[in-house]
N, C-alpha and C. Protein backbone atom coordinates (compact mmCIF):
# COMPACT_ATOMS: atom_id res chain seq x y z
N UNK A 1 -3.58 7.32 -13.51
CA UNK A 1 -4.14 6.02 -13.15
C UNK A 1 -5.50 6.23 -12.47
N UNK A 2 -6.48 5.62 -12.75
CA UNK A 2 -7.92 5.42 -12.02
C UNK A 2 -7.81 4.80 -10.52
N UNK A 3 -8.88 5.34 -9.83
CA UNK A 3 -8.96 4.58 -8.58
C UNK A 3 -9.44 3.65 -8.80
N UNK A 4 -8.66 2.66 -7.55
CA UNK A 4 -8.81 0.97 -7.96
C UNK A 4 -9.55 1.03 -6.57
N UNK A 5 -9.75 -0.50 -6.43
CA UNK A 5 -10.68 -1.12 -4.95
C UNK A 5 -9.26 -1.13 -3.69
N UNK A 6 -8.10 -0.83 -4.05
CA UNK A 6 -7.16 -0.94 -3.07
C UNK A 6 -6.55 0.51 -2.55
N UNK A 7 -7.63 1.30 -3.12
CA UNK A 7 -7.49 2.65 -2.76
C UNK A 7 -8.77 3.38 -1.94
N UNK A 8 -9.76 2.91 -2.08
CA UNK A 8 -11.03 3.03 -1.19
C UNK A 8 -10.73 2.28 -0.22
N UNK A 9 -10.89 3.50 0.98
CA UNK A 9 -10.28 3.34 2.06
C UNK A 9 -11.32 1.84 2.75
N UNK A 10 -12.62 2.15 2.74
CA UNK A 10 -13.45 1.10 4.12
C UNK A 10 -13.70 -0.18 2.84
N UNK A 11 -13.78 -0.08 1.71
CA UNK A 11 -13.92 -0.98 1.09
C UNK A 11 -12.74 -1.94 0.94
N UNK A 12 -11.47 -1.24 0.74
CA UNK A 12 -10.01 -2.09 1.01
C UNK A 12 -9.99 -2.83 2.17
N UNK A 13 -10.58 -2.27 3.33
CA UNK A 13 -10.54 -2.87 4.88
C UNK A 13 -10.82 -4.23 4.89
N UNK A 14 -12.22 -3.85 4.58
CA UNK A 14 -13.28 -4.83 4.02
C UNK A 14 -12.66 -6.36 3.20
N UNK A 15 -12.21 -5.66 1.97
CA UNK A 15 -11.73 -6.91 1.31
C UNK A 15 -10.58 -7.81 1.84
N UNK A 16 -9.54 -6.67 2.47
CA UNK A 16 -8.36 -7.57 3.70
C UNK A 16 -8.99 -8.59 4.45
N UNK A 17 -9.81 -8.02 5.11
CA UNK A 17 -10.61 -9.30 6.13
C UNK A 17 -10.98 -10.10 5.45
N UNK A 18 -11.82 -10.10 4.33
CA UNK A 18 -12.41 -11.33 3.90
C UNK A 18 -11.34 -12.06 3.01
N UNK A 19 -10.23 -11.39 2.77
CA UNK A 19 -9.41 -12.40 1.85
C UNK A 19 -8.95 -12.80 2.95
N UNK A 20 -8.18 -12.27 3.97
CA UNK A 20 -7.60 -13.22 4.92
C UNK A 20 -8.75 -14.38 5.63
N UNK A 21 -9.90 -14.08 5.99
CA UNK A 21 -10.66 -15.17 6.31
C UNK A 21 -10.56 -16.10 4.90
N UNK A 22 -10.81 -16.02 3.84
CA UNK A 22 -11.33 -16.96 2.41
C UNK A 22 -9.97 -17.69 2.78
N UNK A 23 -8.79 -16.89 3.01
CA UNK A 23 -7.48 -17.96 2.36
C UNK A 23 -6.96 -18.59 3.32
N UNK A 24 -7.22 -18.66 4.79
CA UNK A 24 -7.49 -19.27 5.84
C UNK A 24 -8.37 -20.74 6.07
N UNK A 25 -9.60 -19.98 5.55
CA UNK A 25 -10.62 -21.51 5.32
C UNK A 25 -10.32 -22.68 4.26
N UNK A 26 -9.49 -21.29 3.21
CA UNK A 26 -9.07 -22.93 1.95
C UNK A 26 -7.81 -23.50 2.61
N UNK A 27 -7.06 -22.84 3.71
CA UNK A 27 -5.97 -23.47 3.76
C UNK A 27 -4.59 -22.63 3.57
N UNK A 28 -4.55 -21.98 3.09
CA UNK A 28 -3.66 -21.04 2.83
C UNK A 28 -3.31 -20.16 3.41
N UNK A 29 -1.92 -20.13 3.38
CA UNK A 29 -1.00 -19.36 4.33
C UNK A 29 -0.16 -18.38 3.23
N UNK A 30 -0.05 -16.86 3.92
CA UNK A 30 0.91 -15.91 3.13
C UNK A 30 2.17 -15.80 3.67
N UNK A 31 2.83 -15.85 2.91
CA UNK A 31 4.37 -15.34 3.71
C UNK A 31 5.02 -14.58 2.51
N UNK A 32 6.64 -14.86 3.03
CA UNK A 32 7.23 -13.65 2.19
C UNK A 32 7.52 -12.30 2.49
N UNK A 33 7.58 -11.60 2.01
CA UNK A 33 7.92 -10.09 2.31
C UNK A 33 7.33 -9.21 1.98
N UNK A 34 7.18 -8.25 2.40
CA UNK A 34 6.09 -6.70 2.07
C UNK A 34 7.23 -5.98 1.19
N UNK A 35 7.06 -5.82 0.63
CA UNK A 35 8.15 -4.49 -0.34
C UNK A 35 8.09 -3.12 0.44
N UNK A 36 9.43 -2.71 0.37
CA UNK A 36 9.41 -1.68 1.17
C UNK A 36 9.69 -0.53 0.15
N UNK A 37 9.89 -0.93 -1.11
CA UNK A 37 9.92 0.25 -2.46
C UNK A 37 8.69 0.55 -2.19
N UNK A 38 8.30 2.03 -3.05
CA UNK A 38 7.35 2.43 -3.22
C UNK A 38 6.79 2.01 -4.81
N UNK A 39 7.40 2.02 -6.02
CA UNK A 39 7.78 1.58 -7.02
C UNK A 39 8.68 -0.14 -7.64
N UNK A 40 7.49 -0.47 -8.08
CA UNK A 40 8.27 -1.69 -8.81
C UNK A 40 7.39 -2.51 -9.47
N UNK A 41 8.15 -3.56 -10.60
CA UNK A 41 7.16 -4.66 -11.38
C UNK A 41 6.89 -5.55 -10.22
N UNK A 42 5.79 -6.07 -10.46
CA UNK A 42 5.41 -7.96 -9.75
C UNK A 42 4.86 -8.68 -10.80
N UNK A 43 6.12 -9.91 -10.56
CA UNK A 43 5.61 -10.82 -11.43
C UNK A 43 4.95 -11.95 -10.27
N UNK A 44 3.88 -12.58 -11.10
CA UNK A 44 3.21 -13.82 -10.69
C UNK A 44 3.15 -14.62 -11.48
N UNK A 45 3.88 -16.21 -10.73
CA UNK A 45 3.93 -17.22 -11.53
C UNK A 45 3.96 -18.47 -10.62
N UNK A 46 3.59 -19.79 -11.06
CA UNK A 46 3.32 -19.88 -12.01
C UNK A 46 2.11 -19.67 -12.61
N UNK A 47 1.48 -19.27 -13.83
CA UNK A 47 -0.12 -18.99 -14.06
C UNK A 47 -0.68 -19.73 -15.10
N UNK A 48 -1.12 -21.05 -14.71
CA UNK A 48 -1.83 -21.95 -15.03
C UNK A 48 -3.28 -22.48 -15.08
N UNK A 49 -4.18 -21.29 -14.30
CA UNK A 49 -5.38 -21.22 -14.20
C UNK A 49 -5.61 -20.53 -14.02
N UNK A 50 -7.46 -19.97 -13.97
CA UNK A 50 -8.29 -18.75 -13.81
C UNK A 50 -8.33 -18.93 -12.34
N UNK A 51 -7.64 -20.17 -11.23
CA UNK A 51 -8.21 -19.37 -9.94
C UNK A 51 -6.97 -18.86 -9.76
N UNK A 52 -5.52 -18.33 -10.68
CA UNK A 52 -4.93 -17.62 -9.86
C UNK A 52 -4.80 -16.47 -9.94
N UNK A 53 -5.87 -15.94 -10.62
CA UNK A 53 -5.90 -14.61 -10.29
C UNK A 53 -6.93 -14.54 -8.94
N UNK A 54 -8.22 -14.93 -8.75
CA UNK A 54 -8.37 -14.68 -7.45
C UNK A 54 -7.92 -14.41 -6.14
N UNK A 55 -6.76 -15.98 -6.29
CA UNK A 55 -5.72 -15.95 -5.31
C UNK A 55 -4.98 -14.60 -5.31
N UNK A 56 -4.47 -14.65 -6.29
CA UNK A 56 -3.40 -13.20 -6.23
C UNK A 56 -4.10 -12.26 -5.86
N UNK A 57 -5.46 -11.60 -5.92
CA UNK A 57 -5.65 -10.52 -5.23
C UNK A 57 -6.00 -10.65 -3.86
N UNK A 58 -6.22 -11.60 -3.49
CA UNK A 58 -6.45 -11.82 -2.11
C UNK A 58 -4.73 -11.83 -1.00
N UNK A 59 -3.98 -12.69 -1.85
CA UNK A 59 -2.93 -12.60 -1.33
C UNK A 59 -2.67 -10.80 -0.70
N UNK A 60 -2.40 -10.07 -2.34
CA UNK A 60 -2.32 -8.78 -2.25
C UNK A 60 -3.26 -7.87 -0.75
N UNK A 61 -4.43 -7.96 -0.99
CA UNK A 61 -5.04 -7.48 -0.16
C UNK A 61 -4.31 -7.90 1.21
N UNK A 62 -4.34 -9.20 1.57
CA UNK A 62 -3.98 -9.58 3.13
C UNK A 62 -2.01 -8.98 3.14
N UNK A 63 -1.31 -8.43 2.21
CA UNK A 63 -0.51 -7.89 2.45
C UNK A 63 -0.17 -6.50 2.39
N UNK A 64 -1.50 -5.91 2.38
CA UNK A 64 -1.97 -5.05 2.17
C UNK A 64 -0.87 -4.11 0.81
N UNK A 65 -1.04 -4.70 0.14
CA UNK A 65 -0.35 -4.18 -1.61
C UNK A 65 -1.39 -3.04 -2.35
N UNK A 66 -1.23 -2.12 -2.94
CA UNK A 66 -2.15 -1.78 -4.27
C UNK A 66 -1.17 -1.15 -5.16
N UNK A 67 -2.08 -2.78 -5.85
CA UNK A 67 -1.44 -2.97 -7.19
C UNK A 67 -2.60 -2.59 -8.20
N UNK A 68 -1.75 -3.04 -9.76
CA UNK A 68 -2.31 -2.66 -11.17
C UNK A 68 -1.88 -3.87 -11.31
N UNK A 69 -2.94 -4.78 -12.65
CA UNK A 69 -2.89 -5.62 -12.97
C UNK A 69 -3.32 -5.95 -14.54
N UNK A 70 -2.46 -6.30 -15.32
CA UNK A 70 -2.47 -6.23 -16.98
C UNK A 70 -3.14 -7.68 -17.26
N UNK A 71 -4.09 -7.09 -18.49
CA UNK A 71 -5.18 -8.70 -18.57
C UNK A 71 -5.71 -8.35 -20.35
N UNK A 72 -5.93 -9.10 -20.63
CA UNK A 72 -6.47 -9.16 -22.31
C UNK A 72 -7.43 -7.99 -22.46
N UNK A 73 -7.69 -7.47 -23.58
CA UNK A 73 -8.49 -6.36 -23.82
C UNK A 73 -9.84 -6.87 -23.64
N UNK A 74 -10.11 -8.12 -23.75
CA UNK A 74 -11.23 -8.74 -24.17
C UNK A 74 -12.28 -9.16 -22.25
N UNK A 75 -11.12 -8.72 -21.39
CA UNK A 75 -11.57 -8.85 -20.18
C UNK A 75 -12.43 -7.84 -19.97
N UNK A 76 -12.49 -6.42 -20.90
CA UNK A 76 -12.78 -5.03 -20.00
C UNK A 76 -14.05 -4.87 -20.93
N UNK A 77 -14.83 -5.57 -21.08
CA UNK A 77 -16.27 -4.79 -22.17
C UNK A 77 -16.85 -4.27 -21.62
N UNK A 78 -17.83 -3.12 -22.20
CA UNK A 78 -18.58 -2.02 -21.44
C UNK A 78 -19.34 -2.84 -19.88
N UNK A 79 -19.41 -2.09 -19.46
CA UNK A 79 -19.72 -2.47 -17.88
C UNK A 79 -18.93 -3.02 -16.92
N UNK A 80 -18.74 -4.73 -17.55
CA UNK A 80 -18.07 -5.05 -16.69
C UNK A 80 -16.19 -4.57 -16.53
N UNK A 81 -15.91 -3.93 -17.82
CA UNK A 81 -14.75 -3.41 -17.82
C UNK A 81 -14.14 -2.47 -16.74
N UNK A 82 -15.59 -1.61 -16.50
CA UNK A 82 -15.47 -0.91 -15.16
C UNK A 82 -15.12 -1.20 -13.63
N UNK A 83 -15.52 -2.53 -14.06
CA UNK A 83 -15.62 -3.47 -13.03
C UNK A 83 -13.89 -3.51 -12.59
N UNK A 84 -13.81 -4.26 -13.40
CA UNK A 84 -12.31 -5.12 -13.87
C UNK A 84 -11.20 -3.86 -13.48
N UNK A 85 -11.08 -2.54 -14.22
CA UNK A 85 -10.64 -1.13 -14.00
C UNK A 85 -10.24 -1.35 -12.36
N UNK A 86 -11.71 -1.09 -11.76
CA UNK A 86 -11.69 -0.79 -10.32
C UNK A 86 -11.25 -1.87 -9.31
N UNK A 87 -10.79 -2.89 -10.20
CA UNK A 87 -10.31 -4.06 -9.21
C UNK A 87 -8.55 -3.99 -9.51
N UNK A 88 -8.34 -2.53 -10.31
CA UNK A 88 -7.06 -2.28 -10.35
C UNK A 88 -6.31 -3.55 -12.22
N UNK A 89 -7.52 -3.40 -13.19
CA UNK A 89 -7.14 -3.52 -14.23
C UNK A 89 -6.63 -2.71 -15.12
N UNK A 90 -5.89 -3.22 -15.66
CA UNK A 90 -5.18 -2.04 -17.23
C UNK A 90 -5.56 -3.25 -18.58
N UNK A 91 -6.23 -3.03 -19.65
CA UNK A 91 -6.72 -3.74 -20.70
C UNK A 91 -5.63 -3.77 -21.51
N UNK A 92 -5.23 -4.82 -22.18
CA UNK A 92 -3.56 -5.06 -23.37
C UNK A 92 -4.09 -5.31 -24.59
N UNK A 93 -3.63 -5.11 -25.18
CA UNK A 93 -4.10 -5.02 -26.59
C UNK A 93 -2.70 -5.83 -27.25
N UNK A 94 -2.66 -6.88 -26.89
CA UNK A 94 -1.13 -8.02 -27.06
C UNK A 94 -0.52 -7.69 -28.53
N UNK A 95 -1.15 -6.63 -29.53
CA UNK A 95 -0.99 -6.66 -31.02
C UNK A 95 0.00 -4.56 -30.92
N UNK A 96 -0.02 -4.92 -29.53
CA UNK A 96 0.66 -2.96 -29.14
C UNK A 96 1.87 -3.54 -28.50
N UNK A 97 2.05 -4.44 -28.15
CA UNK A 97 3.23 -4.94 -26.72
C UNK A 97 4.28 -3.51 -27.06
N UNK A 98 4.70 -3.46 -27.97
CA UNK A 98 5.65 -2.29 -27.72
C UNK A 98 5.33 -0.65 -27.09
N UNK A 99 4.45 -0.86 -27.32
CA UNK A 99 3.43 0.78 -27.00
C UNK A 99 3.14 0.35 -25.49
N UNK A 100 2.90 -0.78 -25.34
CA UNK A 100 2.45 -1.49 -23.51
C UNK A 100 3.73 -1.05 -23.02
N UNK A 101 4.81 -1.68 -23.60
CA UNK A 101 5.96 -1.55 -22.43
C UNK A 101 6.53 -0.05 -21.98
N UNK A 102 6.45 0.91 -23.31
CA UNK A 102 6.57 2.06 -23.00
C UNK A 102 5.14 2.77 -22.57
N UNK A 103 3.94 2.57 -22.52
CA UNK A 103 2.90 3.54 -21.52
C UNK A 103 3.08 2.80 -20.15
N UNK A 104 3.86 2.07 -19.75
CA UNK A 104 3.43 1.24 -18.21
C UNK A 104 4.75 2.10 -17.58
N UNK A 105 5.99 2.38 -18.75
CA UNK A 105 7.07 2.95 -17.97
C UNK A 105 6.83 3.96 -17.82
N UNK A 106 6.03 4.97 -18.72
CA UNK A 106 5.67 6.48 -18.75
C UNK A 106 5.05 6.51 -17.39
N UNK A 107 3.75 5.31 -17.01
CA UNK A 107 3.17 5.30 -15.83
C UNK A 107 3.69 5.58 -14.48
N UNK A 108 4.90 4.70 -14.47
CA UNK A 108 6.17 4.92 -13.67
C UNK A 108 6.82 6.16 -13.24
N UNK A 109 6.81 6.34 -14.40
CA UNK A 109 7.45 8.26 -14.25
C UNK A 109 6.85 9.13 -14.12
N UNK A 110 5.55 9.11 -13.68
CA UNK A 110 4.44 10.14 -13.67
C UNK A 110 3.74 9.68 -12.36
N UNK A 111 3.99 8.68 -11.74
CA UNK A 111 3.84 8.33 -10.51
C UNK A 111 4.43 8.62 -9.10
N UNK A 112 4.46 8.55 -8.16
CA UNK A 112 5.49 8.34 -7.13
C UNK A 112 5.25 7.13 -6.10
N UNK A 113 3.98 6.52 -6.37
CA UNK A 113 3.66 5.11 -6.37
C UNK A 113 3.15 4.28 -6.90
N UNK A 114 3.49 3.15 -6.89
CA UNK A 114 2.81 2.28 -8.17
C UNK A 114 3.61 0.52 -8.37
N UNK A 115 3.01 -0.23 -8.36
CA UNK A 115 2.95 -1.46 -8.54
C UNK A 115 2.02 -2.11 -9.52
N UNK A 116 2.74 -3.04 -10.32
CA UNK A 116 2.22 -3.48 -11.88
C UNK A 116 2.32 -4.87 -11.88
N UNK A 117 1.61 -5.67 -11.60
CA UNK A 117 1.41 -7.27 -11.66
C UNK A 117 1.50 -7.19 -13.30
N UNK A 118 2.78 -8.37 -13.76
CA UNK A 118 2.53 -9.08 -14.94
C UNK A 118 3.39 -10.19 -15.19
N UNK A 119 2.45 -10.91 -15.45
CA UNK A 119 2.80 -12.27 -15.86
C UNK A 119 3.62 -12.86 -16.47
N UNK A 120 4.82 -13.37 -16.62
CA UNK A 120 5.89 -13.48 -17.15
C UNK A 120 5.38 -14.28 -18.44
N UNK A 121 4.52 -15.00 -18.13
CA UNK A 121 3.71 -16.24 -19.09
C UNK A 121 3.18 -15.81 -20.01
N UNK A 122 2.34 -14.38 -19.58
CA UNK A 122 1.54 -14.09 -20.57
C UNK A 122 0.52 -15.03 -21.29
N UNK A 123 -0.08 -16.41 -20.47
CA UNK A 123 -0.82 -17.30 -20.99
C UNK A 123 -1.17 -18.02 -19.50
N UNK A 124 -2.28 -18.82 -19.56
CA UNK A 124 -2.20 -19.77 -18.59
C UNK A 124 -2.50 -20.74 -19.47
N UNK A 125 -2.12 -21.25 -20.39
CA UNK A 125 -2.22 -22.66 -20.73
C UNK A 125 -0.62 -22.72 -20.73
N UNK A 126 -0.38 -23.67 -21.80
CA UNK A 126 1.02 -24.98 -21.67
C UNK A 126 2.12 -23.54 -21.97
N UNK A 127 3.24 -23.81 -20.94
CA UNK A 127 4.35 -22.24 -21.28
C UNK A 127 5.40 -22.97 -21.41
N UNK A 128 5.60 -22.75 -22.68
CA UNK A 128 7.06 -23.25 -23.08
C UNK A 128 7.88 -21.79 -23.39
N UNK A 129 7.76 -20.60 -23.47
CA UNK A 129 8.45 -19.70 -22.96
C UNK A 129 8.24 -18.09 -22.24
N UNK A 130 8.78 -17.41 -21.83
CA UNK A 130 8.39 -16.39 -20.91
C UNK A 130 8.70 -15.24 -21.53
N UNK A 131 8.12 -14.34 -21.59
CA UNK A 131 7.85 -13.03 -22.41
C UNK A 131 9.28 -12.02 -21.73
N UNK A 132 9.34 -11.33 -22.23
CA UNK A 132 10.40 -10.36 -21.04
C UNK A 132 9.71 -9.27 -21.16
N UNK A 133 8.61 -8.51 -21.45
CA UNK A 133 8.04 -6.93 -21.37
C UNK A 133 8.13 -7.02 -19.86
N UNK A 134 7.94 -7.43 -18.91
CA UNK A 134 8.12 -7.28 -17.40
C UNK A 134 9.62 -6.71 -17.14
N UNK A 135 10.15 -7.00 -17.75
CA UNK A 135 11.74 -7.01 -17.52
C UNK A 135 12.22 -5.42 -18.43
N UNK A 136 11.74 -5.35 -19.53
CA UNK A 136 11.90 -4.24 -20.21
C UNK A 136 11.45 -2.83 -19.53
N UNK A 137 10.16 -3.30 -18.87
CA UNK A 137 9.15 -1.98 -18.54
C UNK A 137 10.39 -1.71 -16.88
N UNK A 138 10.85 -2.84 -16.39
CA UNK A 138 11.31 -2.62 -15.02
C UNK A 138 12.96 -1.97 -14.98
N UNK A 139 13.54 -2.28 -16.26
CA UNK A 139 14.59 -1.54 -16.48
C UNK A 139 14.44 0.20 -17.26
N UNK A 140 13.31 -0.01 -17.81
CA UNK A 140 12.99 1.20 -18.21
C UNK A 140 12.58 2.23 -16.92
N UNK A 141 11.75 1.81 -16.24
CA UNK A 141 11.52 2.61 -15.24
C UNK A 141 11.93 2.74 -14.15
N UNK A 142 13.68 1.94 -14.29
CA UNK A 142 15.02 1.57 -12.94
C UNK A 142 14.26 1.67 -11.84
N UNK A 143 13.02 0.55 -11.80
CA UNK A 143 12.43 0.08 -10.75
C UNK A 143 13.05 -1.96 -10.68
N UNK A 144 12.98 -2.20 -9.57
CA UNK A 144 12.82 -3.76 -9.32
C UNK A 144 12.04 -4.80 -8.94
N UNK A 145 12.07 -5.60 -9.53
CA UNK A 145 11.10 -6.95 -9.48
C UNK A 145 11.12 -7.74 -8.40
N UNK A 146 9.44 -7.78 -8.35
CA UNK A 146 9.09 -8.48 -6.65
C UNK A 146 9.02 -9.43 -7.32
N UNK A 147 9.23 -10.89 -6.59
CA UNK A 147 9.24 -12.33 -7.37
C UNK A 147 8.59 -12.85 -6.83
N UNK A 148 7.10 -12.37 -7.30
CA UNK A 148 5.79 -13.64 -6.46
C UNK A 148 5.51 -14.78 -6.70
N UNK A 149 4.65 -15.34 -5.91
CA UNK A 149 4.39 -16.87 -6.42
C UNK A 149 3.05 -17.38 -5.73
N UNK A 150 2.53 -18.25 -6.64
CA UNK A 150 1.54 -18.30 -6.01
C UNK A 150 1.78 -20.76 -6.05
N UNK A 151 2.27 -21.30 -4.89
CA UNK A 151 2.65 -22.71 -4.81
C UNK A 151 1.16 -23.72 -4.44
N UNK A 152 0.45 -24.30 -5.18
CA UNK A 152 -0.69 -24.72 -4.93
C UNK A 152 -0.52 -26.04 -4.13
N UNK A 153 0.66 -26.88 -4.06
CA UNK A 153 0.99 -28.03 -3.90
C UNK A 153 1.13 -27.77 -2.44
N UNK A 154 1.92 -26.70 -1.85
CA UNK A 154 2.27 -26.26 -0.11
C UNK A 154 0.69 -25.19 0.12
N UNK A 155 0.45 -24.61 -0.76
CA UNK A 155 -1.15 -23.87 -0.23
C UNK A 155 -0.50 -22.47 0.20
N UNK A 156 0.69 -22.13 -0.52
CA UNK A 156 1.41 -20.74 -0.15
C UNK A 156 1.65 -20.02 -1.38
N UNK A 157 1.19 -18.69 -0.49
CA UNK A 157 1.97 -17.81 -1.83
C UNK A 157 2.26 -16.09 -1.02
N UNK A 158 2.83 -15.71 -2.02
CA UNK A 158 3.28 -14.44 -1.59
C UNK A 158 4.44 -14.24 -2.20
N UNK A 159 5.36 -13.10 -1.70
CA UNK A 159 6.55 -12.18 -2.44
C UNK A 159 8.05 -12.86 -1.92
N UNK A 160 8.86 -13.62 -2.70
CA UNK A 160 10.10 -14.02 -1.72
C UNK A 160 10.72 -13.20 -1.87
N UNK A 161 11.28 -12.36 -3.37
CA UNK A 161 12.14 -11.40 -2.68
C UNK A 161 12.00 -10.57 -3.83
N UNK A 162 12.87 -9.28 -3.91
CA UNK A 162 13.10 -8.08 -4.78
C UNK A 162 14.26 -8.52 -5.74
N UNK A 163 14.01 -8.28 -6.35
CA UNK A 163 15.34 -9.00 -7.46
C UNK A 163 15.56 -7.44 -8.44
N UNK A 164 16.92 -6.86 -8.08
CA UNK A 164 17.33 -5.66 -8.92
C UNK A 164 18.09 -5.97 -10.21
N UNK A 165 17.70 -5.43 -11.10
CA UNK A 165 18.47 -6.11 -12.28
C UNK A 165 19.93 -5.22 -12.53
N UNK A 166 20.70 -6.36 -13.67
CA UNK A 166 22.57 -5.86 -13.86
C UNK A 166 22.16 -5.59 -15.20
N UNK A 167 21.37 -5.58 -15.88
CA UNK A 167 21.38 -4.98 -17.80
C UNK A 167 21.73 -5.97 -18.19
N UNK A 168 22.19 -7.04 -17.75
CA UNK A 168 22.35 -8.75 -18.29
C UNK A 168 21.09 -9.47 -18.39
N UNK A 169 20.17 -8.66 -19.38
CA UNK A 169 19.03 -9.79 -19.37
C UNK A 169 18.69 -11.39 -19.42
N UNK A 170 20.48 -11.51 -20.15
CA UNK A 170 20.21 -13.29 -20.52
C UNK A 170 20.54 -13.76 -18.72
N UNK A 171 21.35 -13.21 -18.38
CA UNK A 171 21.77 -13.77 -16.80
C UNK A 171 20.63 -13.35 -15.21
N UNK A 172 19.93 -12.17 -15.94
CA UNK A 172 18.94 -12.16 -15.05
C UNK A 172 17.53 -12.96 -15.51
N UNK A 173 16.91 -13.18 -16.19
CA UNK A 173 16.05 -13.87 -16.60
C UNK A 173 16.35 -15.48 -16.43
N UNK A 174 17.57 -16.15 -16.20
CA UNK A 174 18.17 -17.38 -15.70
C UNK A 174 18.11 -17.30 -14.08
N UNK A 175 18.52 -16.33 -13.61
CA UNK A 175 18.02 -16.51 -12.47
C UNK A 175 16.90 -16.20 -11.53
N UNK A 176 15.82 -15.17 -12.62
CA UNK A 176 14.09 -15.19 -12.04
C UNK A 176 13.68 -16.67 -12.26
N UNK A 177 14.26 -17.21 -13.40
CA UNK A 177 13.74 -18.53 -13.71
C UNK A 177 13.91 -19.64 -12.25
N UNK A 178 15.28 -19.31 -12.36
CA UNK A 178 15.62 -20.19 -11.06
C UNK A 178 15.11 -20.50 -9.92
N UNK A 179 14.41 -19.17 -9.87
CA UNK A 179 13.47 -18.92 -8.18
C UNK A 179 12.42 -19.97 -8.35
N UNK A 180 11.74 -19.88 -9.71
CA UNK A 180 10.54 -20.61 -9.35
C UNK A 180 10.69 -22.21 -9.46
N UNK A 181 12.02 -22.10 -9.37
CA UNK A 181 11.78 -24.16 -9.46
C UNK A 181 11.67 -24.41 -8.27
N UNK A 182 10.78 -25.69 -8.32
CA UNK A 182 9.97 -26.33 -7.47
C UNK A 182 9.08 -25.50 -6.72
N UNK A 183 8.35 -24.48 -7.07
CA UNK A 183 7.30 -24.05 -7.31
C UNK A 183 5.81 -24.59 -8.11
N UNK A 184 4.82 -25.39 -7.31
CA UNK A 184 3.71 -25.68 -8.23
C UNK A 184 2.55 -24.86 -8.44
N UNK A 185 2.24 -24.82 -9.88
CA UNK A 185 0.71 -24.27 -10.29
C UNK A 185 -0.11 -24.91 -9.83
N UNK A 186 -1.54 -24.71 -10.15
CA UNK A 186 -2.67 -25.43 -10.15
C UNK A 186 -2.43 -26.43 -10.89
N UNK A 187 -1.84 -26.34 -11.77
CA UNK A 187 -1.83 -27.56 -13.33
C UNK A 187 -0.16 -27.16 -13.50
N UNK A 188 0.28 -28.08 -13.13
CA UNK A 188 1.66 -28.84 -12.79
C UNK A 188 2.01 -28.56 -13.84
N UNK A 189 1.30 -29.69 -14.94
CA UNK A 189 1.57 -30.18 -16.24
C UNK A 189 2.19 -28.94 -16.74
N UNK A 190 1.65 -27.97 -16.84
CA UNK A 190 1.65 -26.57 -18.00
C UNK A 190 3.01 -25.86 -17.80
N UNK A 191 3.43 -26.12 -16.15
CA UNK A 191 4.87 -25.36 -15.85
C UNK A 191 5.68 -26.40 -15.78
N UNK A 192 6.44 -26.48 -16.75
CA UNK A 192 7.69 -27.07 -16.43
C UNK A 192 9.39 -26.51 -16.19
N UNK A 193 9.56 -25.77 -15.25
CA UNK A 193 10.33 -24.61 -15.43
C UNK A 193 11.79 -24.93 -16.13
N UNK A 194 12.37 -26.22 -15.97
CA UNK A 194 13.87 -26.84 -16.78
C UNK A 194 13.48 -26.80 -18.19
N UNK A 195 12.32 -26.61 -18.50
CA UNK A 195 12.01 -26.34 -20.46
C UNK A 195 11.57 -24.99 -20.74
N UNK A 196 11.37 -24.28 -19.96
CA UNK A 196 10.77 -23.03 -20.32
C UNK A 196 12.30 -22.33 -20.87
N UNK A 197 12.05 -21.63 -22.22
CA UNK A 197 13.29 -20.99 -22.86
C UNK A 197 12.70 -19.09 -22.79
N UNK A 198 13.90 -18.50 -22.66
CA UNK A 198 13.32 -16.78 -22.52
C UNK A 198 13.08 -16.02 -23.87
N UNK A 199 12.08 -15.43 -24.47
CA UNK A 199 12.37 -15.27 -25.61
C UNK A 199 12.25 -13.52 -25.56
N UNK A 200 13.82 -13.56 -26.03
CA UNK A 200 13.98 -11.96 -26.09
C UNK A 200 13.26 -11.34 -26.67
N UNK A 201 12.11 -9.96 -26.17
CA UNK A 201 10.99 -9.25 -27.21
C UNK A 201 10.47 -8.34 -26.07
N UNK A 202 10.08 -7.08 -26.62
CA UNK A 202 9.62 -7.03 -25.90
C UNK A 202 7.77 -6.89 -25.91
């Protein structure tokens, strides 16, 4: 894995303070829990807009997290890709998903720390269903899922809890679902969590 911005030591400092000042001035409060694994997936949801990824790294920072974060190939073009890299990006190539789920677990096993933001949505427009490679890569690498959130309606976000999975994907994926009801996006409209269906794949 490359060094990210949450691994430079005075520059990480740096960004803590100012995310905790930024998410202070908009209003926003973190709570939740710090993970005390060293290893595990994070999902963030709901993801309905481009400001929640901002949010999410700021959250991260003021909980002091370093994470990896999976984003379209089309995010990383020469230069600014470097960019993107060092803010703790990994580029997807959505036409590999099977090759994704097994290099993120290999990542896992060649690590002894490591945290992987991904999106259950895999979209921020309208989600009528939720991907499971989060779920695949987290049983593959018998690590467990932090269940973030980012609630625009209360102005909160952060980690409620660790959720270990039973190999019952249909019964665990019913109840990640569960967490996020009454949870709001930026754009309400797009999450409707009583219609969202799981579609087995990985």
């Amino acid at each position: 894995m490359h060094l990210t911005i949450f691994e430079t030591p005075i520059i990480n400092t740096i960004m803590r303070w100012l995310s905790v000042l930024c998410l202070k001035l908009a209003g926003w409060k973190v709570e939740g829990i710090v993970p005390a694994e060293q290893k595990y997936v994070l999902i963030a949801a709901p993801h309905t807009s481009n400001w929640d990824f901002p949010f999410t790294l700021m959250i991260c920072f003021a909980l002091r997290l370093r994470v990896y974060w999976m984003g379209k190939s089309s995010l990383f073009p020469p230069v600014l890709g470097h960019i993107m890299r060092w803010l703790g990006g990994i580029p997807v190539d959505r036409a590999k998903s099977g090759n994704l789920v097994q290099g993120t677990v290999d990542a896992f096993h060649a690590n002894q720390r490591l945290t992987v933001i991904v999106p259950p949505e895999g979209t921020r427009g309208k989600v009528t269903h939720w991907k499971t490679g989060f779920y695949y890569i987290a049983q593959g690498a018998g690590v467990p899922i932090a269940l973030g959130y980012l609630d625009f309606k209360r102005k909160a976000g952060g980690i409620g809890k660790m959720f270990a999975l039973s190999g019952d994907i249909t019964a665990d994926m019913e109840k990640i679902r569960e967490f996020y009801c009454g949870i709001s996006g930026k754009n309400p409209q797009q999450f409707d969590e009583g219609k969202i269906q799981t579609r087995l794949e990985k």
